[in-house]
C-alpha atoms as a PDB file:
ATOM      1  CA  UNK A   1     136.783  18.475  48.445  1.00  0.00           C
ATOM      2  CA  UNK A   2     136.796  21.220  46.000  1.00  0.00           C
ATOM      3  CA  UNK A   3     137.204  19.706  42.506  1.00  0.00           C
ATOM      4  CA  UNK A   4     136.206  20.806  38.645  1.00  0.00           C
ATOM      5  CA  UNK A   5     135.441  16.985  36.903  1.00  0.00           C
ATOM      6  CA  UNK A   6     135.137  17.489  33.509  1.00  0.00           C
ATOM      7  CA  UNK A   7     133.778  14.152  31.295  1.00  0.00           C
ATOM      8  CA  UNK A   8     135.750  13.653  28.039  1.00  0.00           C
ATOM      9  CA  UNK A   9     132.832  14.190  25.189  1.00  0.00           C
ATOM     10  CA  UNK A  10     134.791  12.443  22.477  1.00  0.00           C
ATOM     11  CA  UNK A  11     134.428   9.037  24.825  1.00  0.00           C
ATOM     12  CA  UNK A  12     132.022   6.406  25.301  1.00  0.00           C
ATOM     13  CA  UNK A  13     130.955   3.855  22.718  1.00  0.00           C
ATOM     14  CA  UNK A  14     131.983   4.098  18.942  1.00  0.00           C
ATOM     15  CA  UNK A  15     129.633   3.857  16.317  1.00  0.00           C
ATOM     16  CA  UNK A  16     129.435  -0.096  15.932  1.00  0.00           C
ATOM     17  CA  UNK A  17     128.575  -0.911  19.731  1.00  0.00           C
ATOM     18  CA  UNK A  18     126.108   1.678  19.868  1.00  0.00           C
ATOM     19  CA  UNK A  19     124.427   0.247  16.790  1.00  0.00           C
ATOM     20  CA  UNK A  20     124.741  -3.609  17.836  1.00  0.00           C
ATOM     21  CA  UNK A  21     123.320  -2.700  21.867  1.00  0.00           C
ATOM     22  CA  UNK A  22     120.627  -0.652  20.171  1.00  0.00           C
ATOM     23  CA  UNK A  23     119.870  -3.717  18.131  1.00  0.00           C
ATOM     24  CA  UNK A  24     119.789  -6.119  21.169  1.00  0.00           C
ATOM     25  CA  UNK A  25     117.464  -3.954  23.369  1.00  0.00           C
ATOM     26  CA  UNK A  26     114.752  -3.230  20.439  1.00  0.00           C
ATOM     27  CA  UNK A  27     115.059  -6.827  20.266  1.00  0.00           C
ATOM     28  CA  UNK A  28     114.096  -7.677  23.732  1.00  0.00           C
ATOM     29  CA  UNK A  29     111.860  -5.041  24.112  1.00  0.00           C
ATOM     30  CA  UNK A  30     109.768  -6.222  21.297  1.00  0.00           C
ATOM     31  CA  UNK A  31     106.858  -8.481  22.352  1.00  0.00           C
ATOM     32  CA  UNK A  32     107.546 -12.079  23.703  1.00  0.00           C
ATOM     33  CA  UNK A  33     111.114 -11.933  23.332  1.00  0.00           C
ATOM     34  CA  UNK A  34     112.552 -12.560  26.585  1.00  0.00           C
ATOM     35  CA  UNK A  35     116.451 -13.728  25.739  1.00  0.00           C
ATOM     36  CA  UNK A  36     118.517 -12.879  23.070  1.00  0.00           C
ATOM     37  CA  UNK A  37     121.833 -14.865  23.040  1.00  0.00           C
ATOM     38  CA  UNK A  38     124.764 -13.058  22.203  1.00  0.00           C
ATOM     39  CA  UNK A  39     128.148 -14.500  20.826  1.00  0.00           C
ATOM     40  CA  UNK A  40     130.963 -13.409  22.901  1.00  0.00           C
ATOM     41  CA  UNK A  41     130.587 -10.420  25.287  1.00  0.00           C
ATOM     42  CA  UNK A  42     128.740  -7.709  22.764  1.00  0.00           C
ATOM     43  CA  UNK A  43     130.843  -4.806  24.876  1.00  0.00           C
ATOM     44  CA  UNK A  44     133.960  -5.664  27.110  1.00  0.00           C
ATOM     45  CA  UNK A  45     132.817  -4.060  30.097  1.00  0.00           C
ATOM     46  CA  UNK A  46     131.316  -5.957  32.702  1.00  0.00           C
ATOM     47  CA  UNK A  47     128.820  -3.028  34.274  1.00  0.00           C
ATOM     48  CA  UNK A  48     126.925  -2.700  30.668  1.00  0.00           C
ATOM     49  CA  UNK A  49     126.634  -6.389  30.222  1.00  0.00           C
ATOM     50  CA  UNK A  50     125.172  -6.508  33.812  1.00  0.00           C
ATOM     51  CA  UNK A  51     122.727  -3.816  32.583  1.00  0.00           C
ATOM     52  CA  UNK A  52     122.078  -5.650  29.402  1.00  0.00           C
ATOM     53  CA  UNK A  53     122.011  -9.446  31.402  1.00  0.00           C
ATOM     54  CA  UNK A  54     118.933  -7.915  33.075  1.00  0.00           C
ATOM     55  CA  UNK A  55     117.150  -7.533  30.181  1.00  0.00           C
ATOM     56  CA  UNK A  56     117.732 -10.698  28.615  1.00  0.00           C
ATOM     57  CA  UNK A  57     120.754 -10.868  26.777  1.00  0.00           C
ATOM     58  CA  UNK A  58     123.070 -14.331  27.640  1.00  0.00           C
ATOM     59  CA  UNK A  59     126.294 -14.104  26.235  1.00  0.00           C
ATOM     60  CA  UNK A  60     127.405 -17.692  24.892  1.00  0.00           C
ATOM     61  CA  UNK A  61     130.380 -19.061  23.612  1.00  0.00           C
ATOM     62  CA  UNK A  62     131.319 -20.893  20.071  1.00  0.00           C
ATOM     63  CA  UNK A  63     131.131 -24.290  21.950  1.00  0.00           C
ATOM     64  CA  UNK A  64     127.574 -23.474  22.839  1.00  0.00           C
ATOM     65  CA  UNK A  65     125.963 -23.187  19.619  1.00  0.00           C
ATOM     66  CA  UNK A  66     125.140 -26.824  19.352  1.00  0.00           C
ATOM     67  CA  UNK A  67     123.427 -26.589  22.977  1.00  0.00           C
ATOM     68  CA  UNK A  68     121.290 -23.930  21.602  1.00  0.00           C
ATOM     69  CA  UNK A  69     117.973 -24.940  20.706  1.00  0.00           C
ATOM     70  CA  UNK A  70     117.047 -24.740  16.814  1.00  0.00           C
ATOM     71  CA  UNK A  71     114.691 -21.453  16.432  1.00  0.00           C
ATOM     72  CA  UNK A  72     117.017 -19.383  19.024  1.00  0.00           C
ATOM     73  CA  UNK A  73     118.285 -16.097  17.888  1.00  0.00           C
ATOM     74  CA  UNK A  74     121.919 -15.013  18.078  1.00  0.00           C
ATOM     75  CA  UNK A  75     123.253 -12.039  17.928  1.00  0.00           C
ATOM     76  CA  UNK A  76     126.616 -11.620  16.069  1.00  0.00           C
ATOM     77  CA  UNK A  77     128.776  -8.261  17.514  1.00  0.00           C
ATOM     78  CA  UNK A  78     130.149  -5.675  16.299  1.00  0.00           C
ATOM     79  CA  UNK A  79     133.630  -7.437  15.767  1.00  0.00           C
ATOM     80  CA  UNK A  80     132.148  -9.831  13.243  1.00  0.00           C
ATOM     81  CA  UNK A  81     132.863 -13.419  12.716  1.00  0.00           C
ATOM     82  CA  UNK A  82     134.475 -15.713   9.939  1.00  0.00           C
ATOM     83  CA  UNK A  83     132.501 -17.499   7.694  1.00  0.00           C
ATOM     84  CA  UNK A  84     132.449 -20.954   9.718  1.00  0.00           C
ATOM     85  CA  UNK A  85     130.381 -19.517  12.128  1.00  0.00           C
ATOM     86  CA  UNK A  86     127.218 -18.102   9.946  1.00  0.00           C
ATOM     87  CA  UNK A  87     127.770 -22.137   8.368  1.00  0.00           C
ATOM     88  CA  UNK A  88     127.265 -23.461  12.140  1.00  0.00           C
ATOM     89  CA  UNK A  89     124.839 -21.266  12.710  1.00  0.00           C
ATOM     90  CA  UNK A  90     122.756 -22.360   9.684  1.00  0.00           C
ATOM     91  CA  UNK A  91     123.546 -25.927   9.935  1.00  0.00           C
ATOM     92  CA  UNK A  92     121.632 -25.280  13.718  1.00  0.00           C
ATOM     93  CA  UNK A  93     119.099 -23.627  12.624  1.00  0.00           C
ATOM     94  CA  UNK A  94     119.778 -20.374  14.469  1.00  0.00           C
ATOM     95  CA  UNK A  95     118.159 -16.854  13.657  1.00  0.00           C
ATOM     96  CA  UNK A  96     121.044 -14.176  13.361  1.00  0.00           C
ATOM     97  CA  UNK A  97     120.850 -10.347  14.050  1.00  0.00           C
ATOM     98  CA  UNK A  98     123.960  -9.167  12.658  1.00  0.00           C
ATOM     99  CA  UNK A  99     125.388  -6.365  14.035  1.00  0.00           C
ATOM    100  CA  UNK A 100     128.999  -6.115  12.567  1.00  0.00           C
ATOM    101  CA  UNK A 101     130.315  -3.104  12.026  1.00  0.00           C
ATOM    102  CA  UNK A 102     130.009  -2.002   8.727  1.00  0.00           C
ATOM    103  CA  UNK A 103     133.874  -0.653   8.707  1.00  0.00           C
ATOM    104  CA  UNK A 104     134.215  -4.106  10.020  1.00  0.00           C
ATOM    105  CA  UNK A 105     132.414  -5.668   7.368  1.00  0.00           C
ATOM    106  CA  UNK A 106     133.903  -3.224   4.474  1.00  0.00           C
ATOM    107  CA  UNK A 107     137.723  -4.517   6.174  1.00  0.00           C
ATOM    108  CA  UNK A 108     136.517  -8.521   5.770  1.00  0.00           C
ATOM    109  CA  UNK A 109     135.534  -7.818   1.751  1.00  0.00           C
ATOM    110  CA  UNK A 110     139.143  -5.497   1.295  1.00  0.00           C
ATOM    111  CA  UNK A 111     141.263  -9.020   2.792  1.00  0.00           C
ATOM    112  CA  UNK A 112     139.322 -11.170   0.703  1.00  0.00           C
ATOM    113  CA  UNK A 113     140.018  -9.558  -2.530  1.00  0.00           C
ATOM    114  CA  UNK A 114     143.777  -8.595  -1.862  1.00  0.00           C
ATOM    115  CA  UNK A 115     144.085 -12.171  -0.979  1.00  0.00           C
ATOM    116  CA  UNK A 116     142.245 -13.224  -4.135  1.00  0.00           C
ATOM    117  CA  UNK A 117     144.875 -10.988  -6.124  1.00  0.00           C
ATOM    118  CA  UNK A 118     148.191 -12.280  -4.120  1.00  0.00           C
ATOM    119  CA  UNK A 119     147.023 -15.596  -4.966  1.00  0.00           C
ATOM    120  CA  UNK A 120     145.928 -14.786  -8.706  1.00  0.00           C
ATOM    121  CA  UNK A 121     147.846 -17.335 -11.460  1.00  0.00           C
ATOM    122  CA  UNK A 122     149.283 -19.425  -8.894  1.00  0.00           C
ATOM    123  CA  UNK A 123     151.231 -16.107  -7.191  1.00  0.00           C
ATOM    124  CA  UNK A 124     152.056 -16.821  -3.440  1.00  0.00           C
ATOM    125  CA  UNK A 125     151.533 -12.733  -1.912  1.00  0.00           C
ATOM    126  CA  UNK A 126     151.628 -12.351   2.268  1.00  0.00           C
ATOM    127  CA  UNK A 127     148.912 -10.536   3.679  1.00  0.00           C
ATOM    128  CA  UNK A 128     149.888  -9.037   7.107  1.00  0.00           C
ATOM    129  CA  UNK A 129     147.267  -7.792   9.407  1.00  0.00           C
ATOM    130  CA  UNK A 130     149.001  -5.617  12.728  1.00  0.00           C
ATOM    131  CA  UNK A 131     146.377  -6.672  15.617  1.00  0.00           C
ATOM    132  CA  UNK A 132     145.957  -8.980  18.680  1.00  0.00           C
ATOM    133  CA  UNK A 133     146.074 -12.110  18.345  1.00  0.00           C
ATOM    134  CA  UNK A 134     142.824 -14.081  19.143  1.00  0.00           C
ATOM    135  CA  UNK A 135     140.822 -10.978  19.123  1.00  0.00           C
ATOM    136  CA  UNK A 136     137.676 -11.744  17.974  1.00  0.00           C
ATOM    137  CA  UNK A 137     137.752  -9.050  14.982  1.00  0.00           C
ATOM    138  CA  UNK A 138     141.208 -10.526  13.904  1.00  0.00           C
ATOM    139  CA  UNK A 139     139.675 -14.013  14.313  1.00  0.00           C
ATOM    140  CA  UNK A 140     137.308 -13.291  11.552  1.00  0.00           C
ATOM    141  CA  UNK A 141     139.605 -11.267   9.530  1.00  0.00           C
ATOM    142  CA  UNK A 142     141.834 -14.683   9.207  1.00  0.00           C
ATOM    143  CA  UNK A 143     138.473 -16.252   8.668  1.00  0.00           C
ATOM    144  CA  UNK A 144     137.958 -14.611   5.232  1.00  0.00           C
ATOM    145  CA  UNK A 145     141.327 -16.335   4.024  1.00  0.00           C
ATOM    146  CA  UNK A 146     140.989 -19.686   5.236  1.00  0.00           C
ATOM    147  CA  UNK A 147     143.845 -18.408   8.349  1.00  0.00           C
ATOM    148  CA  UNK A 148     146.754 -17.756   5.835  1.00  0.00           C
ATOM    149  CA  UNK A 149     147.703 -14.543   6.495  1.00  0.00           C
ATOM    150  CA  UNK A 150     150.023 -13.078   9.090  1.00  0.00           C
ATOM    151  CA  UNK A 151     149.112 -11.528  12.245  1.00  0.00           C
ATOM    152  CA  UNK A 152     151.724  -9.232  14.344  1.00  0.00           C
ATOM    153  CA  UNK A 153     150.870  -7.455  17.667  1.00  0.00           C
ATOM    154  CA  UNK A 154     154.020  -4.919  17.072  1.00  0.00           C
ATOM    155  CA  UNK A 155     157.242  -3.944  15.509  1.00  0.00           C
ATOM    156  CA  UNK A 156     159.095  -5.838  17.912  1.00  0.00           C
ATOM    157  CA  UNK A 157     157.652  -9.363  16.669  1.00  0.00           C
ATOM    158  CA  UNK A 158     157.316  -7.940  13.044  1.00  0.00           C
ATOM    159  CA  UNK A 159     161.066  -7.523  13.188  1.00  0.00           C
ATOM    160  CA  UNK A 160     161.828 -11.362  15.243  1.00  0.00           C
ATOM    161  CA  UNK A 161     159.331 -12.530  12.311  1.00  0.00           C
ATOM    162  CA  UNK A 162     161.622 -10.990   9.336  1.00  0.00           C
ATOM    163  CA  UNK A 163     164.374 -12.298  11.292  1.00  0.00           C
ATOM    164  CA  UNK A 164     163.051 -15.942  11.087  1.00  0.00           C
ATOM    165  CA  UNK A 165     162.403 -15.757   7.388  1.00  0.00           C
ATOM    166  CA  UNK A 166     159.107 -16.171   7.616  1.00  0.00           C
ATOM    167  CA  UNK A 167     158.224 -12.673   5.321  1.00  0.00           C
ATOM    168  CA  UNK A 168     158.883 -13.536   1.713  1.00  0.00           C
ATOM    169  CA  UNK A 169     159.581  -9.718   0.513  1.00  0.00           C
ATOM    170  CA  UNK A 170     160.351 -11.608  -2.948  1.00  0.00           C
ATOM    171  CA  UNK A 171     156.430 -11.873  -3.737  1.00  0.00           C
ATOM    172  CA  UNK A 172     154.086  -8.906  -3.248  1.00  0.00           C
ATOM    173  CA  UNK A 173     153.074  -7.438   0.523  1.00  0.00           C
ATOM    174  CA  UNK A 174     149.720  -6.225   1.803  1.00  0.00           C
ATOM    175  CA  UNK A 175     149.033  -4.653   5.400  1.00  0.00           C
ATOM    176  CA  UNK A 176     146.000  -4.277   6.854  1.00  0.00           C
ATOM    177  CA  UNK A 177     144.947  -3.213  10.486  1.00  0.00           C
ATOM    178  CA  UNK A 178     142.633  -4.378  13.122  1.00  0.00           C
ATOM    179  CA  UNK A 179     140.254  -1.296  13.161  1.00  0.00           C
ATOM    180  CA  UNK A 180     140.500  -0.070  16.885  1.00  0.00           C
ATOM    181  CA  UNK A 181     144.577  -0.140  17.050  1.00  0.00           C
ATOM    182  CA  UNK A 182     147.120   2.619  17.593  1.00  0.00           C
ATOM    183  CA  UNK A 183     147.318   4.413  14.264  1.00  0.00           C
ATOM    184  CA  UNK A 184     151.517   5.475  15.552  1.00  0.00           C
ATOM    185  CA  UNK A 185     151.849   1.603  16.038  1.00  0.00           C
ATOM    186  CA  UNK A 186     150.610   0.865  12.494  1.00  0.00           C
ATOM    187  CA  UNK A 187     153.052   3.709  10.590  1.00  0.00           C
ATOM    188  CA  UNK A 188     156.078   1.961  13.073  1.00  0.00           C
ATOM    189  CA  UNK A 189     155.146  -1.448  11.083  1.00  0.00           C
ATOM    190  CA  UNK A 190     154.534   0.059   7.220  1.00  0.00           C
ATOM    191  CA  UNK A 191     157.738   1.922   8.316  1.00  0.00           C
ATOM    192  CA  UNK A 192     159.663  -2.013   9.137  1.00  0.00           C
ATOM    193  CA  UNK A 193     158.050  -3.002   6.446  1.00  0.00           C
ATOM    194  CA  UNK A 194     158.773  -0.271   3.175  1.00  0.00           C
ATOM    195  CA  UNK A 195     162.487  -0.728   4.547  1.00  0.00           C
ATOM    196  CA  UNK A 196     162.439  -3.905   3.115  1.00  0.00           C
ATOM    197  CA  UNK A 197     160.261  -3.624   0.127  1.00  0.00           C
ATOM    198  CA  UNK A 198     159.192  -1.902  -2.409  1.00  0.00           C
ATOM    199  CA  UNK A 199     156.284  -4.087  -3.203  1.00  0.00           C
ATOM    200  CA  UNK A 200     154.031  -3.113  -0.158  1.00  0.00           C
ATOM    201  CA  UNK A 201     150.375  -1.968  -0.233  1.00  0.00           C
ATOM    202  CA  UNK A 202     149.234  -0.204   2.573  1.00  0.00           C
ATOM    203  CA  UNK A 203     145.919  -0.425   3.513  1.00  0.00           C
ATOM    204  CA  UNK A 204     144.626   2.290   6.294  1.00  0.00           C
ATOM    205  CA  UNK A 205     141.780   0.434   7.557  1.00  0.00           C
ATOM    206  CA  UNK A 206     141.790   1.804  11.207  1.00  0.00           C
ATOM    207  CA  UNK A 207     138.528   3.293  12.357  1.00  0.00           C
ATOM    208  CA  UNK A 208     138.272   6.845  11.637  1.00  0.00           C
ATOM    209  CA  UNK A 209     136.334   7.539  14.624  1.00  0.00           C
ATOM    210  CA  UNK A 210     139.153   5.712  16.490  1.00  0.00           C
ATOM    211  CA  UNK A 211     141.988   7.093  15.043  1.00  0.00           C
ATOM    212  CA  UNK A 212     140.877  10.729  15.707  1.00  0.00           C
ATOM    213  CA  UNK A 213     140.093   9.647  19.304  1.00  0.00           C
ATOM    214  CA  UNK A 214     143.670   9.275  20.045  1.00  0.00           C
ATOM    215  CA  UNK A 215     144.425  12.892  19.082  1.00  0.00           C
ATOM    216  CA  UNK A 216     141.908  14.155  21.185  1.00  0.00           C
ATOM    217  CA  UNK A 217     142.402  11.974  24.362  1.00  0.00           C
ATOM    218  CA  UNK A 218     146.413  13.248  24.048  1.00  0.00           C
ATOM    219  CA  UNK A 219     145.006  17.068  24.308  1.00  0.00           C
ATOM    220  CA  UNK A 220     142.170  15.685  26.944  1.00  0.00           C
ATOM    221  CA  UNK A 221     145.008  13.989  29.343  1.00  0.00           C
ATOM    222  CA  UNK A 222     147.466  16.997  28.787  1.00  0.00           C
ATOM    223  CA  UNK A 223     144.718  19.926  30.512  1.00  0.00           C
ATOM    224  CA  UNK A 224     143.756  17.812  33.677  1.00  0.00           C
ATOM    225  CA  UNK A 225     145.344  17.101  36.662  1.00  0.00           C
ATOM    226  CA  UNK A 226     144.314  14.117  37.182  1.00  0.00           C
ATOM    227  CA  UNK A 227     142.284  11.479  34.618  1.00  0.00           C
ATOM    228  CA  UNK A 228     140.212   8.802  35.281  1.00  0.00           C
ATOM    229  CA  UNK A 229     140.454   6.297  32.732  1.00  0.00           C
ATOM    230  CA  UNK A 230     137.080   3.952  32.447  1.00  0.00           C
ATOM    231  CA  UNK A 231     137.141   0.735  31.138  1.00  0.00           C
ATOM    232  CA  UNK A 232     136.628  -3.034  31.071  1.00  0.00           C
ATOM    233  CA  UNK A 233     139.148  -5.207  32.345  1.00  0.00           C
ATOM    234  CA  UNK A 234     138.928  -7.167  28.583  1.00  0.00           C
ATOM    235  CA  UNK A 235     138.941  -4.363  26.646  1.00  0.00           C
ATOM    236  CA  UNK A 236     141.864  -4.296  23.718  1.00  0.00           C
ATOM    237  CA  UNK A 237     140.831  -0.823  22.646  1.00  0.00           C
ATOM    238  CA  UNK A 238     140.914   0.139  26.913  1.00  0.00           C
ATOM    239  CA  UNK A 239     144.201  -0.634  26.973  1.00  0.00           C
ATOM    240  CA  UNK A 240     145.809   0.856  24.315  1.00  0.00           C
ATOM    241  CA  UNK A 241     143.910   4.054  25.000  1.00  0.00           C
ATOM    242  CA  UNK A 242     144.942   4.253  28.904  1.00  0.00           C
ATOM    243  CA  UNK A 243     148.187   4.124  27.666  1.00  0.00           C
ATOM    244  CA  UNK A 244     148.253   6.695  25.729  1.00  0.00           C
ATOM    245  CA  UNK A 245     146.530   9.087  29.000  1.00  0.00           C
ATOM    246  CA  UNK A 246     149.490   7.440  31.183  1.00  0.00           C
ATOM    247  CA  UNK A 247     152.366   8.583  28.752  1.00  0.00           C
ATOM    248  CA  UNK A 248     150.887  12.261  28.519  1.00  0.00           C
ATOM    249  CA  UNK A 249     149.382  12.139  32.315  1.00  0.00           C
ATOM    250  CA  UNK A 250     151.114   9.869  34.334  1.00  0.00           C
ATOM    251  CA  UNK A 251     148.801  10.598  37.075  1.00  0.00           C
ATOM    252  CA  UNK A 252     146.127   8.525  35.697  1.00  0.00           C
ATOM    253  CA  UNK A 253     143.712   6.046  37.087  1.00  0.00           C
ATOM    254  CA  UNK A 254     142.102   2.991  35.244  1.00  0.00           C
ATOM    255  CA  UNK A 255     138.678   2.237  37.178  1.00  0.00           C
ATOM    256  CA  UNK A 256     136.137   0.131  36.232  1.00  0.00           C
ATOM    257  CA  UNK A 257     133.439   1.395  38.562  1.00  0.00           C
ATOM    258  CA  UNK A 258     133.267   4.343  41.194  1.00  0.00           C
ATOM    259  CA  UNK A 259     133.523   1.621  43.829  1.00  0.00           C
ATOM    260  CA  UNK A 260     137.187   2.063  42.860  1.00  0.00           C
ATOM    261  CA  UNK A 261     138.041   5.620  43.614  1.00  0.00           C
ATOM    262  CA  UNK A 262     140.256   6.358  46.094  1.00  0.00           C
ATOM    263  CA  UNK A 263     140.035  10.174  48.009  1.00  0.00           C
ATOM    264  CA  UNK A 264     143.920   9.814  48.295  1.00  0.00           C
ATOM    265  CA  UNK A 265     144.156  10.112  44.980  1.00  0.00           C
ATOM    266  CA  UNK A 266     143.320  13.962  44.616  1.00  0.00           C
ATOM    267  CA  UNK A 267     144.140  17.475  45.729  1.00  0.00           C
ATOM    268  CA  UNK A 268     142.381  20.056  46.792  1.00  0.00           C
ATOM    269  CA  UNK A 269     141.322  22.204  44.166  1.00  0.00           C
ATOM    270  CA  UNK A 270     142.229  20.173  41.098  1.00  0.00           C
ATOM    271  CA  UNK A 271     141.023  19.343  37.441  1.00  0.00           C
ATOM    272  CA  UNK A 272     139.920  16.053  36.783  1.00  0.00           C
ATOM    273  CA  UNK A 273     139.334  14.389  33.511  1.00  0.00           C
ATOM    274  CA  UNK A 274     136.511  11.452  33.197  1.00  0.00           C
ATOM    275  CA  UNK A 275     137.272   9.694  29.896  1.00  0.00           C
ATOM    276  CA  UNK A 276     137.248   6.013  28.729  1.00  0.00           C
ATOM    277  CA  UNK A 277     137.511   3.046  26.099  1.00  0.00           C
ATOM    278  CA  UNK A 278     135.215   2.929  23.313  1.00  0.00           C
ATOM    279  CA  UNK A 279     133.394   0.132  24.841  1.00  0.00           C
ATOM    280  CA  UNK A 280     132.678   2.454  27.857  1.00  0.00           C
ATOM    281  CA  UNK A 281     129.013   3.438  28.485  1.00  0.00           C
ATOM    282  CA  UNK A 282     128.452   7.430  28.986  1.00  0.00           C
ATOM    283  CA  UNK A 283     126.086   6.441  31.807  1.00  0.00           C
ATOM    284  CA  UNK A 284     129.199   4.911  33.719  1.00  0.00           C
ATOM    285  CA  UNK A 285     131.501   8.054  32.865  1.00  0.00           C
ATOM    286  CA  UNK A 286     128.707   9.962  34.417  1.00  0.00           C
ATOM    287  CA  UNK A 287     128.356   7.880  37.717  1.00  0.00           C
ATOM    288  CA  UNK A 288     132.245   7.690  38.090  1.00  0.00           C
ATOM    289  CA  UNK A 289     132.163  11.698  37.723  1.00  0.00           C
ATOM    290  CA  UNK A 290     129.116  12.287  40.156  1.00  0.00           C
ATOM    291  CA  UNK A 291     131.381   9.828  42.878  1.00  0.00           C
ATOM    292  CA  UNK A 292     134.171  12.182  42.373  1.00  0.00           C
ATOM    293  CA  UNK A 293     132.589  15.222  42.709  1.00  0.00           C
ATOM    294  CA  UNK A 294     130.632  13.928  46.014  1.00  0.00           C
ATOM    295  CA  UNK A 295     133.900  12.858  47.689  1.00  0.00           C
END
């Protein structure tokens, strides 16, 4: 079949998983160090955490850090953590190689201070942070305030939430944003939100790498025929990103591995855009492209 692939350049793995993998393999490549525990899945996709499993990294959960023995090192990802786990960590006498992002880690210090101001001379401010919830970045983000802060997933349950009273627009009003969401889905909550006060403070803490991504994956999707998105099946920032191909391609595919491509699929002929979550390794964009263009 006669087809012209093309691999989006602008995807792959953003800045903080490429430094927090790069962390883990100099880790296990370095003399006698044979496992590196990792807490939570350092990537959601499940072909580079094979890759990495090989190597030595064990991903572990919070309820397995008291079954780690003291002396073990653990690797804290790119999403970060809340305090109460570098206190558990401690208390078990764990080695840490953090590998938060440092937008990540810039995000955590912003909360902490707005919250310290909302709160100054016994004021009761609302901090509002638009993400998932239980995402482990947003987990950590309610970490830094002790969990009193307000976390909606869009304007739908912003609006049920203003509905139920439970937004007092009397006292002061800070947004932030979980770094890798929708930058349109953030302006559709400040936009709910200055409707209803003038007391807001808008804080744009969405990943500039991220936010530019979406741009350029709208004018990727828009000169194919055809895209194949690439991405773990846990992947927040894979899903809002394949939506975004499907609503300006709505031929598009979300694979996880070649294995999944299907000939019926394509035309003779066509253009086909490889492109992918930024938890997607470029050595899987490459395989899926080679399997396409050896159909």
């Amino acid at each position: 079949m006669d087809l012209v692939v093309e691999i989006d350049r602008h995807s792959g793995f953003c800045g903080g998983v490429i430094r927090a993998i790069g962390k883990a393999e100099r880790y296990l490549s370095s003399e006698g160090q044979e496992r590196l525990y990792s807490l939570g899945a350092i990537v959601h996709n499940e072909a580079e955490l094979e890759r990495l499993g090989k190597q030595g990294l064990v991903t572990v959960g919070k309820e397995d850090l008291d079954r780690l023995d003291p002396g073990s090192t653990l690797l804290i990802r790119a999403h970060g953590e809340p305090p109460g786990t570098y206190r558990k960590a401690e208390e078990n006498g764990l080695r840490l190689i953090d590998c938060t992002c440092p937008v990540v880690l810039q995000l955590q210090r912003s909360i902490r201070e707005a919250y310290a101001r909302l709160h100054k001379d016994g004021r009761n401010g609302r901090i509002i942070i638009f993400g998932k919830i239980g995402h482990a970045e947003v987990l950590g983000l309610l970490g830094q305030v002790g969990g009193d802060a307000l976390v909606v997933e869009n304007d739908r349950m912003l609006e049920s939430l203003i509905a139920e009273g439970k937004i007092d627009f009397s006292e002061p009003v800070e947004i932030f944003s979980q770094t890798t969401k929708s930058p349109d889905g953030f302006e559709a909550i400040c936009r709910i939100l200055r409707a209803h006060t003038d007391r807001l403070v808008i804080h744009n803490t969405i990943c500039s790498q991220v936010a530019t991504r979406h741009e350029k994956l709208i004018q990727f999707a828009g000169e194919h025929d055809l895209l194949l998105f690439v991405s773990g099946k846990e992947s927040s920032n894979g899903k809002v990103l394949s939506q975004i191909c499907r609503d300006e391609n709505p031929r598009t595919y979300v694979i996880g591995s070649p294995g999944e491509i299907r000939r019926e699929w394509f035309r003779e002929g066509e253009r086909v855009g490889i492109c992918g979550a930024t938890s997607t390794p470029k050595w899987l964009l490459e395989e899926v492209a080679e399997a396409v263009r050896n159909l």
